[in-house]
Protein backbone atom coordinates (compact mmCIF):
# COMPACT_ATOMS: atom_id res chain seq x y z
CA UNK A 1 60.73 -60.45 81.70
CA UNK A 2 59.55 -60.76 78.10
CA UNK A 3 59.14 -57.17 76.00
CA UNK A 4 57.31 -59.14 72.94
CA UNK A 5 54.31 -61.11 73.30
CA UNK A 6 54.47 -64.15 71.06
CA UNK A 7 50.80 -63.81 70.33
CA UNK A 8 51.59 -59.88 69.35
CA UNK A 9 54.30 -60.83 66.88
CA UNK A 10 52.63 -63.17 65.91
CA UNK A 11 50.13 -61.24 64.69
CA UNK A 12 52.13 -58.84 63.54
CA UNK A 13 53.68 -61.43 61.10
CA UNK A 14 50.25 -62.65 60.20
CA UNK A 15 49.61 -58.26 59.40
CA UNK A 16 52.52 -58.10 57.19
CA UNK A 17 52.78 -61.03 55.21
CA UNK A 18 49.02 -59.93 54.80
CA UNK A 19 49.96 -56.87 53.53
CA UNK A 20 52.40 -58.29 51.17
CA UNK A 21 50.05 -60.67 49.85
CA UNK A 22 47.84 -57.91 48.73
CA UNK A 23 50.05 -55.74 47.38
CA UNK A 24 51.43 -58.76 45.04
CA UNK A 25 47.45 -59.27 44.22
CA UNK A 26 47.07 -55.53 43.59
CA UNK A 27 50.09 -55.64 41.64
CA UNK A 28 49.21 -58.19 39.62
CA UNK A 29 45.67 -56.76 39.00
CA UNK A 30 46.92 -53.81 37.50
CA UNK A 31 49.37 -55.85 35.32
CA UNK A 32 46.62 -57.50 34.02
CA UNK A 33 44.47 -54.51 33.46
CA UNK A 34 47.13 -52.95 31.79
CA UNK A 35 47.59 -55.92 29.88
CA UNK A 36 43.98 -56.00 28.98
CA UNK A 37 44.12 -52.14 28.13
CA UNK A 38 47.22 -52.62 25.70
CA UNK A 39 45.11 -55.28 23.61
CA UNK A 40 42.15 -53.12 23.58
CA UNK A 41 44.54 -50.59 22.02
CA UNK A 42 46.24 -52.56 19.65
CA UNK A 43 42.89 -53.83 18.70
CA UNK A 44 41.57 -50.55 17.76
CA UNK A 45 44.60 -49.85 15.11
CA UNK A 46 45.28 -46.55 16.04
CA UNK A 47 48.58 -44.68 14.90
CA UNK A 48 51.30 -43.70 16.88
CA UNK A 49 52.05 -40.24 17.22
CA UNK A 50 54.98 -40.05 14.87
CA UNK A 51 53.24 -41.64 12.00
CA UNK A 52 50.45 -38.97 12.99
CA UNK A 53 53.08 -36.04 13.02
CA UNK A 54 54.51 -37.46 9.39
CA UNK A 55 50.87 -37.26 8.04
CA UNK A 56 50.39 -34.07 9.16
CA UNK A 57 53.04 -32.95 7.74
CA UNK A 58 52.66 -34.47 4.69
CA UNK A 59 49.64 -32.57 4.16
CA UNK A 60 50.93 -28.86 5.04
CA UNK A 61 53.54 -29.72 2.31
CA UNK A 62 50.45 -30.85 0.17
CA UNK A 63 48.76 -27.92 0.96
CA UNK A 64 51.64 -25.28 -0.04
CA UNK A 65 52.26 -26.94 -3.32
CA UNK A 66 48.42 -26.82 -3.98
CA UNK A 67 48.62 -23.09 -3.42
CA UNK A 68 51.70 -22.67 -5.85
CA UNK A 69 49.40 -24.52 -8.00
CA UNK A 70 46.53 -22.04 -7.45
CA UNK A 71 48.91 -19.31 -8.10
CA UNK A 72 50.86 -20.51 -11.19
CA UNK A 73 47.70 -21.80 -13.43
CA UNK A 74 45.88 -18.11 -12.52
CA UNK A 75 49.15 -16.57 -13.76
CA UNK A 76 49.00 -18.99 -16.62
CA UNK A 77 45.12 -17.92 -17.54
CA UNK A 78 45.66 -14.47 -16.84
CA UNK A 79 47.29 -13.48 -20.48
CA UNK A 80 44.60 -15.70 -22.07
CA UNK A 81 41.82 -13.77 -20.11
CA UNK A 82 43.14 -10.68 -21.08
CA UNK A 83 43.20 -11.80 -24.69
CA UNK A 84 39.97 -12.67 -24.80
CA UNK A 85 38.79 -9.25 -23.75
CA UNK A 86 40.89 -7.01 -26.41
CA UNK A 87 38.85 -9.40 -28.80
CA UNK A 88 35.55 -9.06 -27.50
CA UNK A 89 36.53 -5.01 -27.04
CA UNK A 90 37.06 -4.54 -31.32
């Protein structure tokens, strides 16, 4: 008595290799998308995060010194301004 009907595994064999074959094809679909993605990208010249984060940081440092700046020419002007007014006062 046969348990397995050659026309059933058969089949079955036809099923899986079918199922293999399109999981390769879906495989190499999304490779290719991906692929296709990625030039996109690269097209588009974009930075990468850590030459973003170096910018950024680049300008907070810019933007302390420009308020020492501020702060040292009004200390600079503030004797002159104060000059100015005891003269215009006499």
């Amino acid at each position: 008595m046969q348990t397995k009907s050659p026309v059933f595994e058969d089949l079955s064999n036809l099923m899986t290799n079918a199922f293999g074959a399109a999981k390769g094809v879906g495989d190499e679909v999304r490779a290719a998308a991906r692929a296709r993605a990625d030039a996109f990208i690269a097209d588009m010249d974009l930075v990468s995060r850590d030459e973003f984060e170096v910018v950024k940081q680049m300008a907070a440092n810019a933007q302390v010194e420009i308020a020492e700046l501020k702060a040292e020419i009004a200390k600079l002007k503030a004797p002159k301004k104060r000059a100015v007014k005891a003269k215009i006062k006499k």
